[in-house]
Protein backbone atom coordinates (compact mmCIF):
# COMPACT_ATOMS: atom_id res chain seq x y z
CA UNK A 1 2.25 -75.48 -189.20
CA UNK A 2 4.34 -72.58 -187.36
CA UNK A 3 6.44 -71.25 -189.97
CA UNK A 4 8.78 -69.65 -187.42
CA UNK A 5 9.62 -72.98 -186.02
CA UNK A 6 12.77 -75.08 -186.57
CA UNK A 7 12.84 -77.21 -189.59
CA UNK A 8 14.63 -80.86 -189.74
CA UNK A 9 17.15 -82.28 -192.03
CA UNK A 10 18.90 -84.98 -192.98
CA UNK A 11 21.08 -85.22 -196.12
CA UNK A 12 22.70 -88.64 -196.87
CA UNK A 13 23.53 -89.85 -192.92
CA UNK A 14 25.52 -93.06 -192.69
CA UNK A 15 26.33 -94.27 -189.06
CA UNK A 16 27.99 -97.07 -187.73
CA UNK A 17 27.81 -98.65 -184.50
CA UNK A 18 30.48 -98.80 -182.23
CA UNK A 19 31.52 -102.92 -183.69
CA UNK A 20 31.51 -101.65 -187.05
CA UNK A 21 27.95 -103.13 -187.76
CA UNK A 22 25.75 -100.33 -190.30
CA UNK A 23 23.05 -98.42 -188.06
CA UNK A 24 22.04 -96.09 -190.96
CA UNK A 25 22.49 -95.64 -194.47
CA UNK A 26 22.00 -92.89 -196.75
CA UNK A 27 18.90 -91.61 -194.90
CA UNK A 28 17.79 -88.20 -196.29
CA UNK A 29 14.60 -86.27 -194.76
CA UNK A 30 13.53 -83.22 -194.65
CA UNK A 31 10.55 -82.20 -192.27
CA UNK A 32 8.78 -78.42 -191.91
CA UNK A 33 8.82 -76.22 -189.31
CA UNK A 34 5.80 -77.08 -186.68
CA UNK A 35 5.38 -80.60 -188.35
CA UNK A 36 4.28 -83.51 -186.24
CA UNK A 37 6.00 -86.18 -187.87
CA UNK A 38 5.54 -89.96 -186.82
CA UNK A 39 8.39 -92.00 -187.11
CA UNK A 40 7.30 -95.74 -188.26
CA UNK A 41 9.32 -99.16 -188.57
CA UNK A 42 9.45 -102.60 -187.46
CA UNK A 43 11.87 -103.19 -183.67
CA UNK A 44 15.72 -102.49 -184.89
CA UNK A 45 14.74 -100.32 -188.09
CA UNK A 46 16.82 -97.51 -186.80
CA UNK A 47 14.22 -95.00 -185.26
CA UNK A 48 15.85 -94.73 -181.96
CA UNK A 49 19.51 -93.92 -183.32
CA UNK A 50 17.99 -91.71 -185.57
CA UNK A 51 16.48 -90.04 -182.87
CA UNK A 52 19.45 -89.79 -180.84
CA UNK A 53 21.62 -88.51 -183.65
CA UNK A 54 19.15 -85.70 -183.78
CA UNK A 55 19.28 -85.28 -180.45
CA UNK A 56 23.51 -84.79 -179.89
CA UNK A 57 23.40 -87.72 -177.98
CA UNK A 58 25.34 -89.33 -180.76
CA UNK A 59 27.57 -87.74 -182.84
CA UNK A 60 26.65 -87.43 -186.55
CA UNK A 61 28.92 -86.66 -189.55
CA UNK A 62 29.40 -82.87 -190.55
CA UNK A 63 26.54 -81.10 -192.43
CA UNK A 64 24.42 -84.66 -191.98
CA UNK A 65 21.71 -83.07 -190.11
CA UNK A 66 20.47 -79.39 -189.67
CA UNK A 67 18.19 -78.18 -187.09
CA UNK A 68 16.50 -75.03 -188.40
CA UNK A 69 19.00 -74.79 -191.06
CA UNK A 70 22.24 -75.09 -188.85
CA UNK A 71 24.45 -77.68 -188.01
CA UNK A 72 23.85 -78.39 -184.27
CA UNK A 73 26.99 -80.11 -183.53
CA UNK A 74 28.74 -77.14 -184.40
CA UNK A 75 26.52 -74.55 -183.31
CA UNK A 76 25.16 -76.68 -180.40
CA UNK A 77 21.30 -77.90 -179.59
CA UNK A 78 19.68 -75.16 -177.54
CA UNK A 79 15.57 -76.35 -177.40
CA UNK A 80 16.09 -79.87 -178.03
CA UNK A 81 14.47 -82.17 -175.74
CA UNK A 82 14.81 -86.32 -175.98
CA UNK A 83 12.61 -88.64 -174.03
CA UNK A 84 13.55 -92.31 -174.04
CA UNK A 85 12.26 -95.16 -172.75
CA UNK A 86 15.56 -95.47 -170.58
CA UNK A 87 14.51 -92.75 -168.09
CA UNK A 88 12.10 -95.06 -165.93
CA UNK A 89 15.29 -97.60 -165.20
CA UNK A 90 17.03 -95.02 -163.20
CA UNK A 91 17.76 -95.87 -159.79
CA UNK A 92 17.19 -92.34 -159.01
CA UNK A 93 13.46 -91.84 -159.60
CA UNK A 94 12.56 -95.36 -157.93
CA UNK A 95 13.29 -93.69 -154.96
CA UNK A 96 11.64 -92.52 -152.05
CA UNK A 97 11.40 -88.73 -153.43
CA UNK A 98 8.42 -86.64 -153.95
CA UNK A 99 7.23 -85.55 -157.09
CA UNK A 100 6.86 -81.93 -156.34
CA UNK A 101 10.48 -82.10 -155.54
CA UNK A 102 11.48 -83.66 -158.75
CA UNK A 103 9.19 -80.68 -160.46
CA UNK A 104 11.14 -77.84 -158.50
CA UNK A 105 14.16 -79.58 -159.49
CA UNK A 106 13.78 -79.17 -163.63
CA UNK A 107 12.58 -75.27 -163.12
CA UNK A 108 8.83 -75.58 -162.01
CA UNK A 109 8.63 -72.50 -159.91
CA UNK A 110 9.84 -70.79 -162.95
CA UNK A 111 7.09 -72.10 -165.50
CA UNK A 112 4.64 -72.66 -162.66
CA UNK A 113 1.60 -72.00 -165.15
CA UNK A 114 3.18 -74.97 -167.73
CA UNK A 115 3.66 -77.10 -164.47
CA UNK A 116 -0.06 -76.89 -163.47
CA UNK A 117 -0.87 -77.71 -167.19
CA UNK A 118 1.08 -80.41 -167.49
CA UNK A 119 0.26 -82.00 -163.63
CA UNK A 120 -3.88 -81.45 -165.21
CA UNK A 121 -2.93 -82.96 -168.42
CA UNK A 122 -0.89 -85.93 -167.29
CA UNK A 123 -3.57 -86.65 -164.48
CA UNK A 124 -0.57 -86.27 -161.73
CA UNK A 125 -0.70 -86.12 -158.24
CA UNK A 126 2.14 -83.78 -156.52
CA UNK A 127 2.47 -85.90 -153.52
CA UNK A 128 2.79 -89.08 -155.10
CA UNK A 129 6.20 -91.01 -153.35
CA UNK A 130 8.18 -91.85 -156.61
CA UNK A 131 9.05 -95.82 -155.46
CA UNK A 132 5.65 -96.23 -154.74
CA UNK A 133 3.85 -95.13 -158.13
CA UNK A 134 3.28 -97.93 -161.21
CA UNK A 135 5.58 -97.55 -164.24
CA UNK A 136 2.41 -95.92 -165.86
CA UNK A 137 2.42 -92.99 -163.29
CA UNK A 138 6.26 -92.88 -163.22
CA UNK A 139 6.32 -92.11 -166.76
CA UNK A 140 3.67 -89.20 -166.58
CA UNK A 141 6.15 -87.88 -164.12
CA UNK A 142 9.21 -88.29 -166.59
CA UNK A 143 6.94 -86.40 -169.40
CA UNK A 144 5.89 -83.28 -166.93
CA UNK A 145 9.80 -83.32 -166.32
CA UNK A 146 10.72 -83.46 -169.79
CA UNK A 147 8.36 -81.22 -171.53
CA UNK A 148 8.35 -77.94 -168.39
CA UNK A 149 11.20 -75.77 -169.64
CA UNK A 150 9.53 -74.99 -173.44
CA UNK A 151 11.40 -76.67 -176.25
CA UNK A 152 11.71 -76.12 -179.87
CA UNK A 153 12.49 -79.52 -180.94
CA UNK A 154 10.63 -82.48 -179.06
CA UNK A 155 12.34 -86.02 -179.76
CA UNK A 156 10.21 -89.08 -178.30
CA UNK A 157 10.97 -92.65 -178.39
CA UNK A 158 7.82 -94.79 -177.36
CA UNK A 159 7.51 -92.44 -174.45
CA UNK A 160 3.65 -93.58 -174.28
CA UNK A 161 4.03 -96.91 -174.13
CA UNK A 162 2.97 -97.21 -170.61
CA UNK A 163 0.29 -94.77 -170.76
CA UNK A 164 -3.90 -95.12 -170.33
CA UNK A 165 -5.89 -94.35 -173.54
CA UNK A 166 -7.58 -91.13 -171.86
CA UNK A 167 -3.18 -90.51 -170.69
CA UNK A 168 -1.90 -90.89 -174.17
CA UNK A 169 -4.88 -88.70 -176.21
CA UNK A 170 -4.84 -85.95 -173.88
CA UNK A 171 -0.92 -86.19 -174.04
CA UNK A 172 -1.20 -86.25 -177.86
CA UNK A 173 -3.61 -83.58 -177.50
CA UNK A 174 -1.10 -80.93 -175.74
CA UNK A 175 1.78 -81.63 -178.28
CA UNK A 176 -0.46 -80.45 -181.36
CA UNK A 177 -1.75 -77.21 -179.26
CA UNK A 178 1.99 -76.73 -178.38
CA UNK A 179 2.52 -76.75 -182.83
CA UNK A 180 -0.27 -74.62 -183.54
CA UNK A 181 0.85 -72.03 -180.52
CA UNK A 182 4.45 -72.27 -180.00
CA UNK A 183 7.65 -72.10 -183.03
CA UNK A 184 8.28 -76.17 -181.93
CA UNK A 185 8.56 -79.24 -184.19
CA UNK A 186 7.96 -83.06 -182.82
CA UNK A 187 9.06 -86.28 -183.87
CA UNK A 188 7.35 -89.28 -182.36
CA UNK A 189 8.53 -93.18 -182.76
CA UNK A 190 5.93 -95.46 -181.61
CA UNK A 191 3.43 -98.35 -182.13
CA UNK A 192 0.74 -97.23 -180.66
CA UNK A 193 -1.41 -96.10 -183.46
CA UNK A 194 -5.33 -95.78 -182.26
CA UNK A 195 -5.03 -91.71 -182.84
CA UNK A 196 -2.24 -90.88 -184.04
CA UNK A 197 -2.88 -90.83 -187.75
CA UNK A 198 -5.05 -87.99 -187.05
CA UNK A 199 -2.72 -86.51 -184.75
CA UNK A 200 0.74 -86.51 -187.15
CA UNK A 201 1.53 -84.49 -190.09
CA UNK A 202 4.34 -86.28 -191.58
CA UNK A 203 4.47 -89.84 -191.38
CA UNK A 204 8.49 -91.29 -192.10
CA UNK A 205 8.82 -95.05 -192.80
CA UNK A 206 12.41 -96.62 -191.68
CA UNK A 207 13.23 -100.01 -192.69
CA UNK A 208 16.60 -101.93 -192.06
CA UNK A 209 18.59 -97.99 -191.42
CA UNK A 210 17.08 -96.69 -194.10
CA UNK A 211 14.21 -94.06 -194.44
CA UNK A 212 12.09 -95.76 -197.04
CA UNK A 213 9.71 -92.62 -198.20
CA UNK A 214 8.11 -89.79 -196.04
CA UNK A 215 5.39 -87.55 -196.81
CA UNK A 216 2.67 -85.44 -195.83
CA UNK A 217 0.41 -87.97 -193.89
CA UNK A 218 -2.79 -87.45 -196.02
CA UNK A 219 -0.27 -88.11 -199.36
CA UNK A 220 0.86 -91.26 -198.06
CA UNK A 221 -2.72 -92.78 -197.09
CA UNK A 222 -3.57 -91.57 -200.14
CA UNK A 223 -1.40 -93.56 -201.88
CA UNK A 224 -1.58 -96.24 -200.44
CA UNK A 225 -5.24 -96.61 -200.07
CA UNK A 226 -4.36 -96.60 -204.23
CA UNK A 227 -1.74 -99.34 -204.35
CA UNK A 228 -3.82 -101.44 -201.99
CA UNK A 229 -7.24 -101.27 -204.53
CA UNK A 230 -9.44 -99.50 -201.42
CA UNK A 231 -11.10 -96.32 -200.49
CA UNK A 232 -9.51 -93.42 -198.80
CA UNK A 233 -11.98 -92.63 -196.36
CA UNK A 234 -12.19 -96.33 -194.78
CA UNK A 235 -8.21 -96.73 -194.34
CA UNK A 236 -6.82 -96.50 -191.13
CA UNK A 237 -2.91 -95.95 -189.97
CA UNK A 238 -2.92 -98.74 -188.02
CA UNK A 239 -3.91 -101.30 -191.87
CA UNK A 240 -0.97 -99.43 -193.69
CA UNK A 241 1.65 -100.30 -191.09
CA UNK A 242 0.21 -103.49 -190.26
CA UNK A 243 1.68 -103.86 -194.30
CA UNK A 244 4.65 -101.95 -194.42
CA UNK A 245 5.82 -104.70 -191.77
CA UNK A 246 4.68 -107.23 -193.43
CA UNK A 247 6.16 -105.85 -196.15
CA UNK A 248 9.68 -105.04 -194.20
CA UNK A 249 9.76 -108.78 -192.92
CA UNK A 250 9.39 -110.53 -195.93
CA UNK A 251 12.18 -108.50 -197.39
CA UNK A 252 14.26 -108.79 -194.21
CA UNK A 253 13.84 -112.75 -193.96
CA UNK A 254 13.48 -114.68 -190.91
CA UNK A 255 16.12 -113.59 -187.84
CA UNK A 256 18.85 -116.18 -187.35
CA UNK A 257 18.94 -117.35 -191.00
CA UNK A 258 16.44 -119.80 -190.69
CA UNK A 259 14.91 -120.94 -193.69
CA UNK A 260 11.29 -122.22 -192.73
CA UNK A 261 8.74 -122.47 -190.41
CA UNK A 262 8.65 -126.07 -190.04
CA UNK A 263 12.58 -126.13 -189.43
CA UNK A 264 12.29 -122.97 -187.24
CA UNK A 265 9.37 -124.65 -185.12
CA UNK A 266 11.71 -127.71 -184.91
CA UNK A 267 14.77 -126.17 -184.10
CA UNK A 268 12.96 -124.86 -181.25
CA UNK A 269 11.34 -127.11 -179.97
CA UNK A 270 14.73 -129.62 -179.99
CA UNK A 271 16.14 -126.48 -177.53
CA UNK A 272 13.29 -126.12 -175.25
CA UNK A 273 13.83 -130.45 -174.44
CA UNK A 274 17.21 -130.20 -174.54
CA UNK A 275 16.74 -127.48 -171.48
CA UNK A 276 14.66 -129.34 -170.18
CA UNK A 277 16.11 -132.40 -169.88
């Protein structure tokens, strides 16, 4: 890790959405400079306000969070990029526009070396007509656009999710060279988990607004591969969150306040006549 890069933290954040209803409580990190931390939790956990707090896009309490030891919503969030899942759903890039345009538009004449990299990388053709590309392709453009000016802070929030395999590892791929080679720090929400345990450095489980415990990646397997009576070596990511949510729902209860299966499976079934009837 890049010692020179920006550091995250997070000391005690509480945040409330806009009908009162608690969003985050008491969540406390603290993540190294040039970490590649995965950010893990069941749908409505919290990772995606989280991420926007850190981002400015919402604001957070004084002295909450501190990028690189400094308050950004004081001092303001030079190098911090977000990347949502929102970006697709713009009327804008569903039209008829060229990507090469769209590149020219974010700086690409001024990084043209980063733009090549990232049209290789992403598997991107320059010409393609941006209402005539798959949601797949439109979000390789959205990442080229994102990631060309260099950034000190990458957010993502299930960016990938419409990527290829070969997309998404050679993606993965370019954000670790950027940690090892640049002063830049990543945090990455998602479920897609075939690589990424080798990929992150800092794994950070949320669970109903609250961080739960973070860690060094290897430290966390570790102990859980201990609590759950099996070896290190034949425990993957993708077994350890498949139990945290397991974990998080039985906590959490079943949505809605129903009490069973059978009642939920009846309850359900009643609606689906009454509809159709």
């Amino acid at each position: 890790m890049n010692p020179e890069a920006p550091s995250i933290k997070v000391s005690g954040l509480n945040y409330n959405f806009p009908d009162g209803s608690k969003a985050l409580s008491q969540v406390s990190l603290d993540l190294p400079p040039g970490s590649r931390t995965l950010l893990i939790g069941a749908n409505g956990a919290g990772k995606t306000t989280l991420l926007r707090l850190l981002s400015g896009k919402r604001l957070a309490p004084t002295s909450t969070i501190l990028i690189g030891g400094v308050d950004p919503f004081l001092h303001g969030l030079e190098g911090v990029t977000y990347l949502g899942m929102e970006w697709v759903l713009n009327p804008i890039v569903r039209n008829d526009i060229p990507v090469h345009e769209l590149l020219a538009s974010v700086g690409g004449p001024f990084y043209p070396a980063r733009r090549d990299q990232l049209v290789r990388i992403l598997d991107i053709d320059v010409n393609w007509r941006m209402h005539a590309v798959s949601d797949g392709e439109r979000r390789r453009v959205q990442l080229a656009m994102g990631l060309l000016r260099p950034w000190s802070i990458l957010l993502l929030d299930e960016v990938t999710v419409d990527l290829d395999v070969l997309a998404r590892n050679r993606f993965l791929r370019f954000l670790k060279q950027e940690t090892e080679e640049r002063a830049c720090t990543v945090v990455y929400a998602t479920h897609i988990l075939e690589t990424a345990g080798e990929w992150a450095t800092h794994l950070v489980r949320v669970t109903g607004g609250r961080v739960k415990y973070y860690g060094e990646t290897e430290g966390v397997m570790e102990q859980e591969a201990k609590a759950m009576g099996v070896q290190r070596a034949g425990l993957t990511l993708l077994q350890v969150v498949l139990k945290w949510l397991e974990e998080d729902l039985e906590e959490r209860g079943p949505r809605g306040g129903v009490k069973s299966e059978a009642a939920s499976y009846s309850d359900m079934t009643k609606v689906e006549y009454d509809i159709e009837v």
